[in-house]
C-alpha atoms as a PDB file:
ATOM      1  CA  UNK A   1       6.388   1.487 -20.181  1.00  0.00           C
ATOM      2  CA  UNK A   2       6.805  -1.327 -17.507  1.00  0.00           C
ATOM      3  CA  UNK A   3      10.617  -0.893 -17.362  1.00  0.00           C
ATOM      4  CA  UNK A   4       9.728   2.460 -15.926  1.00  0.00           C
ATOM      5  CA  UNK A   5       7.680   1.000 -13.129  1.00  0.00           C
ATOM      6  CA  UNK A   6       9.704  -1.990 -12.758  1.00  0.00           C
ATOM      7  CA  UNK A   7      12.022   0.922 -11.685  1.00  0.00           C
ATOM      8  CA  UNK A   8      10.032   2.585  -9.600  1.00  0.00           C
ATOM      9  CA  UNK A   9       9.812  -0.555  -7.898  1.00  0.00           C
ATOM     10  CA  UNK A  10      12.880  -1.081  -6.870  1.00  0.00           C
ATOM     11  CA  UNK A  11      13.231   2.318  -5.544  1.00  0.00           C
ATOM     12  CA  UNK A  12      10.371   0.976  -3.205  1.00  0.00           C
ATOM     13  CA  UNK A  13      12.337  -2.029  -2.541  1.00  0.00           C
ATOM     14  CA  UNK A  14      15.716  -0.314  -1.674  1.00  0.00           C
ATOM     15  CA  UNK A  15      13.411   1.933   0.880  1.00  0.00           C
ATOM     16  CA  UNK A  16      12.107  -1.101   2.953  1.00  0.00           C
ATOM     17  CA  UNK A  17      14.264  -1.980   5.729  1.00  0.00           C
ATOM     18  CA  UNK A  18      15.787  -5.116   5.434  1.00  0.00           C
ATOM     19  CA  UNK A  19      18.093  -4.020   8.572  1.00  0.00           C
ATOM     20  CA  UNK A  20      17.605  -3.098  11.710  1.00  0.00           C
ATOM     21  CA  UNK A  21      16.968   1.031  11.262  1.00  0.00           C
ATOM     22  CA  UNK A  22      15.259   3.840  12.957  1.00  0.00           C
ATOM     23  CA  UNK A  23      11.603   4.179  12.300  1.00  0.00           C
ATOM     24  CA  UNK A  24       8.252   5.688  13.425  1.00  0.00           C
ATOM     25  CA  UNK A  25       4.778   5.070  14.333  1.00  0.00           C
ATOM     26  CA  UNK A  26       1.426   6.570  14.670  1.00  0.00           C
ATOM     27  CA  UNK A  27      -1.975   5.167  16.314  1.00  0.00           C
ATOM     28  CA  UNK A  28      -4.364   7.525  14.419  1.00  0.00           C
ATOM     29  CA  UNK A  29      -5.234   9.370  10.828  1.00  0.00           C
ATOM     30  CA  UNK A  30      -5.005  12.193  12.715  1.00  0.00           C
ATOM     31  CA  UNK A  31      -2.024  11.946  14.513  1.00  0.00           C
ATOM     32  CA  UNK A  32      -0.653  10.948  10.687  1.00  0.00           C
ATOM     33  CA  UNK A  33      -2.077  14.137   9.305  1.00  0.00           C
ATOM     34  CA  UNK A  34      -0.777  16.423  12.428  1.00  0.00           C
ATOM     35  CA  UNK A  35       2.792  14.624  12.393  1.00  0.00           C
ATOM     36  CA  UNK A  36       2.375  13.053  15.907  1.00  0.00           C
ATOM     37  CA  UNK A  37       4.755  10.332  16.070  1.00  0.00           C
ATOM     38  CA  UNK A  38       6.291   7.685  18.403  1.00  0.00           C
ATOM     39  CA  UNK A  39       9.778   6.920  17.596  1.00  0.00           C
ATOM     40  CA  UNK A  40      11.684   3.550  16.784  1.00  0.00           C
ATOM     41  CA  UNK A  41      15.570   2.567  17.835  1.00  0.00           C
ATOM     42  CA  UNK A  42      15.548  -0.610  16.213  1.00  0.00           C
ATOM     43  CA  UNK A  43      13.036  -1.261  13.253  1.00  0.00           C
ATOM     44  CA  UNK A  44      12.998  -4.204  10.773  1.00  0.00           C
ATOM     45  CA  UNK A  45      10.721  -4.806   8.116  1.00  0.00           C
ATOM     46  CA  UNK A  46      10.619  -8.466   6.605  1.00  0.00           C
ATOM     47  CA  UNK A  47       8.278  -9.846   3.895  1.00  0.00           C
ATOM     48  CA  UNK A  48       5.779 -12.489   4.836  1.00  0.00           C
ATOM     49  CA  UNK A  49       5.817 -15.706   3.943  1.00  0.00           C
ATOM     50  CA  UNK A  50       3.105 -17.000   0.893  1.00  0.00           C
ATOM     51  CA  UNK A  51       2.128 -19.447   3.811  1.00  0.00           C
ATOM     52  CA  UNK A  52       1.175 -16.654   6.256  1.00  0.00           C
ATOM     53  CA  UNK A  53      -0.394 -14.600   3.730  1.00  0.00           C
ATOM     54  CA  UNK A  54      -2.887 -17.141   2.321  1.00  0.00           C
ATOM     55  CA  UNK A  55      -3.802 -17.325   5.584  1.00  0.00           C
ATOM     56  CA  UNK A  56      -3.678 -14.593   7.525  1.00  0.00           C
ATOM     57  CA  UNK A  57      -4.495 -12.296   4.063  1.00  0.00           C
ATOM     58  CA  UNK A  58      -2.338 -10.778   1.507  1.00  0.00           C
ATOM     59  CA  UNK A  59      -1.020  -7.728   3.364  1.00  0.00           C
ATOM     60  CA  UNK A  60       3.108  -8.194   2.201  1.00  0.00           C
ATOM     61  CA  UNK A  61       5.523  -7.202   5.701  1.00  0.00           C
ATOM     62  CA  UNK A  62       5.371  -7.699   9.226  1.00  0.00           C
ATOM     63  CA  UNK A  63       7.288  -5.350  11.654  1.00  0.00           C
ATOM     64  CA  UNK A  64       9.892  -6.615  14.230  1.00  0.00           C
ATOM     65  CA  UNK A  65      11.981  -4.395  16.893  1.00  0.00           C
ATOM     66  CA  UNK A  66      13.458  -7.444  19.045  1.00  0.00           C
ATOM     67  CA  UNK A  67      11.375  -6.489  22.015  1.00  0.00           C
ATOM     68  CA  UNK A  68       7.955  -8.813  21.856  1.00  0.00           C
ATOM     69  CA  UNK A  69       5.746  -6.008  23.591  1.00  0.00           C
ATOM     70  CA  UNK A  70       6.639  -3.084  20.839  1.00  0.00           C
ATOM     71  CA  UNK A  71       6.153  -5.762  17.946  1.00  0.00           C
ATOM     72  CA  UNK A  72       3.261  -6.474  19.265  1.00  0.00           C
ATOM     73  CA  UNK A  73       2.186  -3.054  19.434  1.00  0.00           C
ATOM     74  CA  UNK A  74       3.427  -2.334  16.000  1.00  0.00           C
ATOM     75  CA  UNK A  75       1.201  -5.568  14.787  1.00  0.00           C
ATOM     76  CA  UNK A  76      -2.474  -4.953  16.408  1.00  0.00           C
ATOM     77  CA  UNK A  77      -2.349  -1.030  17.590  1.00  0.00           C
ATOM     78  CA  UNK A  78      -0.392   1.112  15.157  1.00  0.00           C
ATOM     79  CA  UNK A  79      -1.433   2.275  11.773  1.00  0.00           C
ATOM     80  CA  UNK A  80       0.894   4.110  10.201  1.00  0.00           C
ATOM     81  CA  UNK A  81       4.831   3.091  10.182  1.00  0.00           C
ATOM     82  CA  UNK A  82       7.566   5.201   8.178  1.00  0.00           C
ATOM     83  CA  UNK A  83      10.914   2.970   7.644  1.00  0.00           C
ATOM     84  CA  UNK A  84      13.546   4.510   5.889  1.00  0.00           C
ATOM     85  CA  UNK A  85      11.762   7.051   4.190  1.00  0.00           C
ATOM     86  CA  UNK A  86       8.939   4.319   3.485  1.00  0.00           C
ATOM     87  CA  UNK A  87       5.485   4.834   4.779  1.00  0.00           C
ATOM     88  CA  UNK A  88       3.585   1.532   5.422  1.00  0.00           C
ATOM     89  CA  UNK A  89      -0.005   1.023   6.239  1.00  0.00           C
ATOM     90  CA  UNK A  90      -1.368  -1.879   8.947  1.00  0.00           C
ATOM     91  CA  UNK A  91      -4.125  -3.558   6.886  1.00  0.00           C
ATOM     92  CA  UNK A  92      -5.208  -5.387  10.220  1.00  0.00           C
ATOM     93  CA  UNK A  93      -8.154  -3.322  11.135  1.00  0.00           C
ATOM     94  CA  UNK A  94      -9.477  -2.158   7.817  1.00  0.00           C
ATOM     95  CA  UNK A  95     -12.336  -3.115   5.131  1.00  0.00           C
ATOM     96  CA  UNK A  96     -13.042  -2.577   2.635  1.00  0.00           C
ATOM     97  CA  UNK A  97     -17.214  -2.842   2.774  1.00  0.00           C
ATOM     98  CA  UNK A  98     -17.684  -6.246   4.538  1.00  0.00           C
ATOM     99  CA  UNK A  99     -13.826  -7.810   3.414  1.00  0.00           C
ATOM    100  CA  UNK A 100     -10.824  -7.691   5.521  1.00  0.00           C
ATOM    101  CA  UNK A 101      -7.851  -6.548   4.016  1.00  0.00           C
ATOM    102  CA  UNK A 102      -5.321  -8.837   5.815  1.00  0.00           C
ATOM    103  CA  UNK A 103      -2.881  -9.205   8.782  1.00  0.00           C
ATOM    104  CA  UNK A 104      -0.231  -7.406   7.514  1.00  0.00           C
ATOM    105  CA  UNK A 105       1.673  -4.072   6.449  1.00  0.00           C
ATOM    106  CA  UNK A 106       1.677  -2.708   2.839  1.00  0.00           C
ATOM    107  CA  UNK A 107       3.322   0.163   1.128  1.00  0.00           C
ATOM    108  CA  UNK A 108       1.731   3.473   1.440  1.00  0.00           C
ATOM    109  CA  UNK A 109       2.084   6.685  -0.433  1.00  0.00           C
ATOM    110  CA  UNK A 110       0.557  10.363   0.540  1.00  0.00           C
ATOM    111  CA  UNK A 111      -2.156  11.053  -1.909  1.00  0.00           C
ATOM    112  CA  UNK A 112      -2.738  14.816  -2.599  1.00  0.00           C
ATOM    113  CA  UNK A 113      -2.701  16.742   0.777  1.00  0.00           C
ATOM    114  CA  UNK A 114      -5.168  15.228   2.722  1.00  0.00           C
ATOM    115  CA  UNK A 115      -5.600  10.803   1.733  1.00  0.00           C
ATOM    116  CA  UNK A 116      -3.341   8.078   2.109  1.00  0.00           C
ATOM    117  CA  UNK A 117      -3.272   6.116  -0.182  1.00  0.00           C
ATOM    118  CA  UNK A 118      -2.041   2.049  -0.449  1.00  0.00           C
ATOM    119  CA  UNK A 119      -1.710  -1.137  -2.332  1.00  0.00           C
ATOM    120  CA  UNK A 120      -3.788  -4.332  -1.023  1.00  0.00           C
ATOM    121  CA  UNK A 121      -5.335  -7.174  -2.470  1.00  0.00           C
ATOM    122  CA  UNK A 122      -8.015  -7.324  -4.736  1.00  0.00           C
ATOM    123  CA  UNK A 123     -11.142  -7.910  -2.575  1.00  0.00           C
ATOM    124  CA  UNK A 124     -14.857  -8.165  -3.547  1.00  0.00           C
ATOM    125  CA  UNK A 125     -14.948 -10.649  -6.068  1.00  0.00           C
ATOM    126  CA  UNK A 126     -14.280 -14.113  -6.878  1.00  0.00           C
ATOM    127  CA  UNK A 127     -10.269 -13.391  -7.665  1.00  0.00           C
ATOM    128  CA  UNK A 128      -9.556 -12.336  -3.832  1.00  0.00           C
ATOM    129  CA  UNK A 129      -8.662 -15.489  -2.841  1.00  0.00           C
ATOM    130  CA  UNK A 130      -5.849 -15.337  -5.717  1.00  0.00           C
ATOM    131  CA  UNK A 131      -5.017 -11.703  -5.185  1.00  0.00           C
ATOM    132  CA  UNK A 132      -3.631 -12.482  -1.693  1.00  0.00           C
ATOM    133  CA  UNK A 133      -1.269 -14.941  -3.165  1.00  0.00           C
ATOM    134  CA  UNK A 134       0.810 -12.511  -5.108  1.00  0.00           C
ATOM    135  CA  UNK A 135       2.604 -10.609  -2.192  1.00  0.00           C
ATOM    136  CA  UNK A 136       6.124  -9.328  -2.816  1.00  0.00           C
ATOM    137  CA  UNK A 137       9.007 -11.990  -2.602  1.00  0.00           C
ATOM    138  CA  UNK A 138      11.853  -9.867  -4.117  1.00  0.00           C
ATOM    139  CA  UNK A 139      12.774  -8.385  -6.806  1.00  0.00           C
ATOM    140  CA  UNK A 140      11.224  -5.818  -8.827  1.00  0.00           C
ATOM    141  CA  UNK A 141      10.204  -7.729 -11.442  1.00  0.00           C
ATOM    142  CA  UNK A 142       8.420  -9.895  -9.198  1.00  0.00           C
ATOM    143  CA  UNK A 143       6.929  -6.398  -7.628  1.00  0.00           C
ATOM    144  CA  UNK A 144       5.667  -5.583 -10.827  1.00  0.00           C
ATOM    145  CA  UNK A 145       3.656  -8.574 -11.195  1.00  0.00           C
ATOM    146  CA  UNK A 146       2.022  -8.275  -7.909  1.00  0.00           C
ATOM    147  CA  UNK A 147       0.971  -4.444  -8.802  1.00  0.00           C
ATOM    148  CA  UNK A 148      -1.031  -6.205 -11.617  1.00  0.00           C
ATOM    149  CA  UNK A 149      -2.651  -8.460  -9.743  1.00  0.00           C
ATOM    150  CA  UNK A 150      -3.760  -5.838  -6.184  1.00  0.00           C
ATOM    151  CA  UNK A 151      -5.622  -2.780  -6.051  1.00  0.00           C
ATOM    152  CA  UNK A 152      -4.837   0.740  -4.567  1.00  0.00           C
ATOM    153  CA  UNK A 153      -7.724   1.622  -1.822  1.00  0.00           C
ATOM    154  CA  UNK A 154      -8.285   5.281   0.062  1.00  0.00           C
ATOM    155  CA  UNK A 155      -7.628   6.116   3.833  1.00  0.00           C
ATOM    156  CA  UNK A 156      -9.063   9.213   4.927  1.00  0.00           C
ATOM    157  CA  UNK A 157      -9.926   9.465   8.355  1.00  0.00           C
ATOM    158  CA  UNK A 158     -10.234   7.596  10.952  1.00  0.00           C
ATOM    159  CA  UNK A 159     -12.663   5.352  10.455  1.00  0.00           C
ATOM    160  CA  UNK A 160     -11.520   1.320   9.964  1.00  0.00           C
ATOM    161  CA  UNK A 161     -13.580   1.828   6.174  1.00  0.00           C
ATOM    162  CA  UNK A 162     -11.502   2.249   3.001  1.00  0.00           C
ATOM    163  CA  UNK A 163     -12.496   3.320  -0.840  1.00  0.00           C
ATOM    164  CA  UNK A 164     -10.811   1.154  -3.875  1.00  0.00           C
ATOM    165  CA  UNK A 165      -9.574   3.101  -6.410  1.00  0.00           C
ATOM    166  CA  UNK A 166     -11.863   1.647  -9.586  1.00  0.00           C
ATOM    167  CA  UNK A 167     -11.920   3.212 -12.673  1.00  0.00           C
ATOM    168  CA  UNK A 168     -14.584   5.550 -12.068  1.00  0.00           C
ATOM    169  CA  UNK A 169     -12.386   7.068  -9.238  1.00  0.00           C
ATOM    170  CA  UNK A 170      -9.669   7.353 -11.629  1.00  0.00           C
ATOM    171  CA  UNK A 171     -11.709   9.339 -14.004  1.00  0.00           C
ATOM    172  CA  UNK A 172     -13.095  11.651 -11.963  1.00  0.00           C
ATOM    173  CA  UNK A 173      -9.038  12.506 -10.729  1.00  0.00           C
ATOM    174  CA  UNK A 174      -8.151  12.613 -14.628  1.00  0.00           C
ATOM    175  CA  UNK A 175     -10.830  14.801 -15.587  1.00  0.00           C
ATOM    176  CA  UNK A 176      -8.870  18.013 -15.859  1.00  0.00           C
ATOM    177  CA  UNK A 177      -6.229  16.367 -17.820  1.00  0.00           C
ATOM    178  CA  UNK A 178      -7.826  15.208 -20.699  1.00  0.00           C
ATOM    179  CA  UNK A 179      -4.645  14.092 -22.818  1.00  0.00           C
ATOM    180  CA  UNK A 180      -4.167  11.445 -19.339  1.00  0.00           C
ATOM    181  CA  UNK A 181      -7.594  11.261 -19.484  1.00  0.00           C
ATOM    182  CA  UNK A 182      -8.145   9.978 -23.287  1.00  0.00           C
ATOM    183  CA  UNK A 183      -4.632   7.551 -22.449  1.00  0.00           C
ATOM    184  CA  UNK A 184      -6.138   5.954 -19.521  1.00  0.00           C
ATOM    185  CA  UNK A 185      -9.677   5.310 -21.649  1.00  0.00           C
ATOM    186  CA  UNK A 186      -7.314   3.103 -24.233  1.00  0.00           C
ATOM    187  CA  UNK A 187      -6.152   0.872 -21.492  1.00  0.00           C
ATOM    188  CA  UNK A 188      -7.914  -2.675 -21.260  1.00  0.00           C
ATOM    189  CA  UNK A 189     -11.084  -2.689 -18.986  1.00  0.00           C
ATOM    190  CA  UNK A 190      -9.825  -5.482 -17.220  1.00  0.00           C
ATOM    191  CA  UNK A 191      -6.424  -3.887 -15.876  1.00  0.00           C
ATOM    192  CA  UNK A 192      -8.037  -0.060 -15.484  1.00  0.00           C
ATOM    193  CA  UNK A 193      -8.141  -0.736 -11.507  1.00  0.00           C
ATOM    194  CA  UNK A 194      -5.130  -2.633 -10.956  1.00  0.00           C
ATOM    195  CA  UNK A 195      -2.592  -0.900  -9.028  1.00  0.00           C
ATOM    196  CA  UNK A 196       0.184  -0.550 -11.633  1.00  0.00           C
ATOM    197  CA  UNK A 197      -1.736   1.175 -13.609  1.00  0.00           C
ATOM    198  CA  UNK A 198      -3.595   3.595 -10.905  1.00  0.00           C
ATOM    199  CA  UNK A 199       0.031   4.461  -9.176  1.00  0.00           C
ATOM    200  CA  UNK A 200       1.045   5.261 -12.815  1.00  0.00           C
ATOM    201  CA  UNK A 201      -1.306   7.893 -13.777  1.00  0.00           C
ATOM    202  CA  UNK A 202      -1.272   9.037  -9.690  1.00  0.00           C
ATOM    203  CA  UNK A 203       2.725   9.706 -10.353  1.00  0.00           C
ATOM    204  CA  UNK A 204       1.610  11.336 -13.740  1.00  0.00           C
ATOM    205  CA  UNK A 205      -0.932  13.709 -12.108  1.00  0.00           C
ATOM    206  CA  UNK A 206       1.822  14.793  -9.079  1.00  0.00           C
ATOM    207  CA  UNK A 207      -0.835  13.633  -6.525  1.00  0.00           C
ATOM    208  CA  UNK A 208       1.717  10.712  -5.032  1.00  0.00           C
ATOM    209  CA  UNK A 209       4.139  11.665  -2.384  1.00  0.00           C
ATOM    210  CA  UNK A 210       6.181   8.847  -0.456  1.00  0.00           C
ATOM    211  CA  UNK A 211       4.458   9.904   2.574  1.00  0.00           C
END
């Protein structure tokens, strides 16, 4: 099963842009959800260092255009970025109850028709701390790892509050699929909220779109 996702994975990697590409922006859930964008020349999206994440939090790219006013911009204003068919969310201004969720980008999907959904650290308990310090440094292998170790949380409007995706959350989406339903009751306790394994029964249910 995890040479499926470790493929997945690198179809996420290939989608981040380690170039210089075109790319988009929007300020607002709304403005996500009505297809209001501002548009990007020159877009690059490089992964943060382990340094800058234990510190700053465990969000995994920052955004850079070459002009300092637009990256900075992209870095305390925007929300939403799409890079090369990749959507990325800014984890700068949201909690998730009283935690921050970094300084950061990380990746995104479209969940269902009307929720965003992305992968963060693990927040809320005495692993956070740890969580942060598995961003993505290459590879999908490497990728896979940090799934396992980071949770997948809920935007919906526009409020700066997100939802984690625990296993309750995931039952009540499995519930009228009980063959998924019985599967996902047979994994371990412990690994029932990390984001491998919510992204994999997402994918299962059609609910994840790349954005």
């Amino acid at each position: 099963m995890k040479k499926k996702w470790y493929l997945m994975l690198s179809v996420l990697l290939m989608g981040v842009c380690n170039l210089f590409a075109q790319g988009k922006y929007t300020f607002t859930f709304s403005d996500y959800m009505d297809n209001k964008w501002s548009y990007l020349d020159s877009l690059k999206i490089e992964t943060r260092s382990l340094g800058n994440k234990f510190w700053g939090g465990g969000a995994d790219f920052k955004l850079l255009t070459g002009d300092g006013q637009i990256d900075k911009l992209l870095k305390k204003q925007a929300r939403f970025v799409i890079c090369n068919d990749t959507l990325l969310v800014n984890c700068r201004p949201l909690k998730y109850g009283k935690y921050r969720l970094g300084n950061g980008y990380a990746f995104g999907f479209r969940l269902g028709e009307e929720k965003i959904c992305f992968v963060s650290m693990t927040v809320g308990k005495s692993e956070a701390v740890q969580g942060g310090l598995f961003g993505l440094v290459g590879g999908a292998v490497v990728a896979a790892d940090m799934l396992e170790s980071q949770s997948c949380y809920i935007i919906s409007s526009n409020s700066n509050k997100v939802e984690r995706i625990t296993s309750e959350y995931m039952e009540e989406f499995l519930k009228e699929s009980p063959e998924l339903l019985e599967h996902y009751r047979s994994v371990d306790k412990k690994r029932k909220g990390a984001a491998d394994v919510v992204i994999e029964y997402l994918s299962k249910l059609g609910l994840l779109y790349k954005h």
